[in-house]
N, C-alpha and C. Protein backbone atom coordinates (compact mmCIF):
# COMPACT_ATOMS: atom_id res chain seq x y z
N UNK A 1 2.26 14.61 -1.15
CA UNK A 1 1.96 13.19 -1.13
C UNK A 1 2.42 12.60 0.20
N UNK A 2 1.50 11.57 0.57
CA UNK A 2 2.23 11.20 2.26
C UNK A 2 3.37 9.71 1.79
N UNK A 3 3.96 9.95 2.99
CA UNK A 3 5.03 9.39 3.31
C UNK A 3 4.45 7.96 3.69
N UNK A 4 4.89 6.84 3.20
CA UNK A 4 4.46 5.43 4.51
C UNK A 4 5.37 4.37 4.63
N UNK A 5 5.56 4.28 5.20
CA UNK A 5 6.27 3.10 5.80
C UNK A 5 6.60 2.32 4.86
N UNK A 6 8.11 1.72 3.82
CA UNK A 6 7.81 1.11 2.83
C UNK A 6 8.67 -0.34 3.68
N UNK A 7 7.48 -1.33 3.80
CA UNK A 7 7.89 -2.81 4.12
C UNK A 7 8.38 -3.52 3.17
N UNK A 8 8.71 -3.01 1.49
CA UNK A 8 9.86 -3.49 1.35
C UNK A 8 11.16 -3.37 1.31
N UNK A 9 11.33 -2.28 1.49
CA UNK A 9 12.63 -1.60 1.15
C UNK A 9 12.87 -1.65 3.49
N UNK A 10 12.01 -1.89 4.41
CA UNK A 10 12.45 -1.30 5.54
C UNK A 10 12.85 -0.16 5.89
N UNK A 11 12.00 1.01 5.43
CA UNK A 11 12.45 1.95 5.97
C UNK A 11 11.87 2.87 6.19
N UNK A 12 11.49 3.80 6.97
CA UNK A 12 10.87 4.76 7.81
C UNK A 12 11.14 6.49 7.05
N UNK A 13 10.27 7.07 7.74
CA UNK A 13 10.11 8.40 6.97
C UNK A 13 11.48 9.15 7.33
N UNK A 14 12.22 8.57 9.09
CA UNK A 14 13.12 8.91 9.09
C UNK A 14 14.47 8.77 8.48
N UNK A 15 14.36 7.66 7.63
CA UNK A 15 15.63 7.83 6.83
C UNK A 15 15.28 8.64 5.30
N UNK A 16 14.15 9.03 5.29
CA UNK A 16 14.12 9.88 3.72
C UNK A 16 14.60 10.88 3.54
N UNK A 17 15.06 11.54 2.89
CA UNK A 17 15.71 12.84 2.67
C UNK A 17 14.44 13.95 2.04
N UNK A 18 14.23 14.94 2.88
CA UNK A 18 12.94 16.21 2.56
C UNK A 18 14.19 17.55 2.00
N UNK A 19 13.02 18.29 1.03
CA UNK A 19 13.60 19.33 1.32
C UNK A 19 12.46 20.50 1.28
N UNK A 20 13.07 21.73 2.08
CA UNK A 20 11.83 22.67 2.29
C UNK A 20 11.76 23.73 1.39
N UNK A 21 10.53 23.89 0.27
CA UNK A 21 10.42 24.62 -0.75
C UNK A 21 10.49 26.24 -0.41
N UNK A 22 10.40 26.78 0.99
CA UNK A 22 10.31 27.84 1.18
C UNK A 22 11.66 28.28 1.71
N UNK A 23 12.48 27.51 2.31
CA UNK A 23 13.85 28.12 3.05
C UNK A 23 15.07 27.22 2.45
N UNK A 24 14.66 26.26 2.00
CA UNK A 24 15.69 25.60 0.77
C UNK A 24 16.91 24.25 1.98
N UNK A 25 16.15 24.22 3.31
CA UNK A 25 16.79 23.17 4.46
C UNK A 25 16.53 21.50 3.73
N UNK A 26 17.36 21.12 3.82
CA UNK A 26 17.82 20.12 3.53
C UNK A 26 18.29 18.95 4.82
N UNK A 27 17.47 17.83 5.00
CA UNK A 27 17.72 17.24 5.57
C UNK A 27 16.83 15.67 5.66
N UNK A 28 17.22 14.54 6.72
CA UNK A 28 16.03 13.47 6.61
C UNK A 28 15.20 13.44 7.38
N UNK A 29 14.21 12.96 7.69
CA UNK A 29 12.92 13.17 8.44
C UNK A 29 13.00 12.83 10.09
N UNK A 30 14.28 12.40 10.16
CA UNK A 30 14.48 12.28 11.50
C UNK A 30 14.71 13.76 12.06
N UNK A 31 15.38 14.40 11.11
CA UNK A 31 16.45 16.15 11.72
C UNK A 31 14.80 16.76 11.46
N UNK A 32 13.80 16.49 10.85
CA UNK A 32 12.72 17.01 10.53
C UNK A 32 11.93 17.57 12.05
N UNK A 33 10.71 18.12 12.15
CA UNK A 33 10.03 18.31 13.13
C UNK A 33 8.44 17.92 13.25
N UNK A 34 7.98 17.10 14.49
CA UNK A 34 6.57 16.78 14.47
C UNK A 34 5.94 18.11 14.28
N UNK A 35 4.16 17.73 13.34
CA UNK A 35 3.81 18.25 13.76
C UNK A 35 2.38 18.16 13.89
N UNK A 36 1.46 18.35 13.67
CA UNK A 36 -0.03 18.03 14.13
C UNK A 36 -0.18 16.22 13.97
N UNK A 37 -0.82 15.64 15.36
CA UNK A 37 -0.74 14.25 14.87
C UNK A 37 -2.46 14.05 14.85
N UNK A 38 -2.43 12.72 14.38
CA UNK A 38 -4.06 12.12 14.45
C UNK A 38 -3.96 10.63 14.65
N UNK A 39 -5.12 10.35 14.53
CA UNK A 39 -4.78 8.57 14.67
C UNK A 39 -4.08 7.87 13.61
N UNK A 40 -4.42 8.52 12.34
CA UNK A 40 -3.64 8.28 11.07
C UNK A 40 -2.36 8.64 10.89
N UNK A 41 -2.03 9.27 11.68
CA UNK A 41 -0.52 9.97 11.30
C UNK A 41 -0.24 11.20 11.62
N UNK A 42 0.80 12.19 10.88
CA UNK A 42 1.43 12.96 11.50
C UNK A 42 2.07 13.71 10.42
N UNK A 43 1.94 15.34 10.79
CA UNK A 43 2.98 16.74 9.58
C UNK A 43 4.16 16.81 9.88
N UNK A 44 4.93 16.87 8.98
CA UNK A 44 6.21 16.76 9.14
C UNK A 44 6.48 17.95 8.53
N UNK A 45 7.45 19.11 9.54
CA UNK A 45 8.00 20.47 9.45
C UNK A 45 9.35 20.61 9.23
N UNK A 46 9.84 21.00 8.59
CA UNK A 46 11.01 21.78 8.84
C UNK A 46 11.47 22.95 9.79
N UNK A 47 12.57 21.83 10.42
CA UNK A 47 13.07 22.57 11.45
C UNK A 47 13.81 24.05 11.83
N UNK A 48 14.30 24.30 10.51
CA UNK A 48 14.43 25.73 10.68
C UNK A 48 12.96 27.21 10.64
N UNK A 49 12.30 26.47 9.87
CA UNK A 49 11.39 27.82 9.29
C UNK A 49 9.73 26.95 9.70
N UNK A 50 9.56 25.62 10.10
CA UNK A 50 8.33 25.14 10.30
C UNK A 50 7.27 25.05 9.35
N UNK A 51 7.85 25.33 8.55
CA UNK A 51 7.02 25.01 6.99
C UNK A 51 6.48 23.54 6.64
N UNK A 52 5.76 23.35 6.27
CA UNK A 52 4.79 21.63 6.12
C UNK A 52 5.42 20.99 5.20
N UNK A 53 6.05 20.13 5.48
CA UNK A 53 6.76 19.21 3.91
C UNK A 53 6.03 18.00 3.71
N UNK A 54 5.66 16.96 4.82
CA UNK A 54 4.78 16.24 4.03
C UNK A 54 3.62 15.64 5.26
N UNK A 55 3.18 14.73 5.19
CA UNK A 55 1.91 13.90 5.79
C UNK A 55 2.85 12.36 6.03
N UNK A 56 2.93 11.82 7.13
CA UNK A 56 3.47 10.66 7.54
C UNK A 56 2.54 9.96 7.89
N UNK A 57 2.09 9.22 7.35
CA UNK A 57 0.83 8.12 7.04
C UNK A 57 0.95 6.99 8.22
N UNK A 58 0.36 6.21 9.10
CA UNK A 58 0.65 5.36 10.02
C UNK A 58 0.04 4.07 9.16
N UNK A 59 -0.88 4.37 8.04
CA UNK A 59 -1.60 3.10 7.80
C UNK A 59 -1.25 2.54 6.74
N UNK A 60 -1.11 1.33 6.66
CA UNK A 60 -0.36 0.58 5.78
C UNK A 60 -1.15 -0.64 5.14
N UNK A 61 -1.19 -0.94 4.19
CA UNK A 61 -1.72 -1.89 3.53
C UNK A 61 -2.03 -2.82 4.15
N UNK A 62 -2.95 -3.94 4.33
CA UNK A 62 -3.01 -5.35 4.84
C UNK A 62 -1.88 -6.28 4.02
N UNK A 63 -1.87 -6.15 2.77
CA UNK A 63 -1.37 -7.31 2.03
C UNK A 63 0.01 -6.89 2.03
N UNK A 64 0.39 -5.32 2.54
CA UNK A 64 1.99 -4.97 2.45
C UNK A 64 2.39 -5.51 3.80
N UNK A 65 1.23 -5.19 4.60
CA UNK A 65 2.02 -5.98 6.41
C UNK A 65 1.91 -7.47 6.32
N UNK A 66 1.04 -8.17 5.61
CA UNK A 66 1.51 -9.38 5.96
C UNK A 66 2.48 -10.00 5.19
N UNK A 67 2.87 -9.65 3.69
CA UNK A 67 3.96 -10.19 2.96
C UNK A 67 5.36 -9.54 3.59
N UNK A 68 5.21 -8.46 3.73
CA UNK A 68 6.76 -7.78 4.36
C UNK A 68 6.96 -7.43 5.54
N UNK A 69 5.69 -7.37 6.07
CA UNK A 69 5.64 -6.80 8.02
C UNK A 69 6.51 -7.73 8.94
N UNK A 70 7.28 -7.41 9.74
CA UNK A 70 7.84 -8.51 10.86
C UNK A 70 6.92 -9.17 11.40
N UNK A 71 6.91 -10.02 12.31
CA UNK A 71 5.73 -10.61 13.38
C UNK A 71 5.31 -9.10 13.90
N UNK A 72 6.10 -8.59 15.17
CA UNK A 72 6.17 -7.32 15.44
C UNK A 72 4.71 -6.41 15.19
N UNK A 73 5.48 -6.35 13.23
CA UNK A 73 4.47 -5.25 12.52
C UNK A 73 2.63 -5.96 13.17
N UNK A 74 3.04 -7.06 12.08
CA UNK A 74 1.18 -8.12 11.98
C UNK A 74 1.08 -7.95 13.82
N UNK A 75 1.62 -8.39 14.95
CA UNK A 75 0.75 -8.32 16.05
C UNK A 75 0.36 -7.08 16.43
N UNK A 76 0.95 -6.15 16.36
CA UNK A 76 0.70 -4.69 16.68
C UNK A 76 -0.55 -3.79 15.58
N UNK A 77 -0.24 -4.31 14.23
CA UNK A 77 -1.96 -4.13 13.39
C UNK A 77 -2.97 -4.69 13.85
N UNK A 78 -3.01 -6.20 13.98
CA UNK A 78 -3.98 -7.14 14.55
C UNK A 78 -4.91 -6.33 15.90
N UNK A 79 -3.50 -6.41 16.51
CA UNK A 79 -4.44 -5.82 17.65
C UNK A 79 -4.99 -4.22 17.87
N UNK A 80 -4.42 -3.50 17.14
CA UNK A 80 -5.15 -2.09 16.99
C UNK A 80 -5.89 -2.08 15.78
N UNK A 81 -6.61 -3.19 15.47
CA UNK A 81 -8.02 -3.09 14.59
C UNK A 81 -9.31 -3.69 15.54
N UNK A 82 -10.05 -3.20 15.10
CA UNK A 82 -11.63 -3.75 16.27
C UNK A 82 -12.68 -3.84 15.20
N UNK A 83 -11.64 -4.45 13.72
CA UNK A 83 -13.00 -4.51 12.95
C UNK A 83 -13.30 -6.02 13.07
């Protein structure tokens, strides 16, 4: 299941805690490792053995960025949409 950004709680994939079903590493998504990105997002590996733990989602709700998004969040969506 992917990971996203939760604007209410504030907090990023890097503070979640993963663990890797094949080598049993334990850690949060910051100690984690990139890995294939797209415009949507990005695989997140474990750093010892590079095994796939999850999908880090970049896209986020409209109605979650504007009730909980900073200014920040809303100008930086706004302007990377061209719909």
């Amino acid at each position: 299941m992917a990971q996203y950004y939760d604007y209410r709680e504030k907090k990023s994939y890097k503070e979640l805690d993963f663990r890797c079903v094949q080598c049993d590493w334990r850690g949060s998504g910051e100690q984690a490792t990139d890995g294939e990105d797209t415009p949507d997002g990005f695989s997140l590996h474990c750093p010892k053995c590079n095994h796939y733990l999850d999908w880090i989602d970049f896209r986020v709700s409209f109605e979650d960025l504007v009730v909980f998004g900073s200014v920040e969040d809303r100008v930086f969506d706004f302007a990377g949409h061209s719909d």
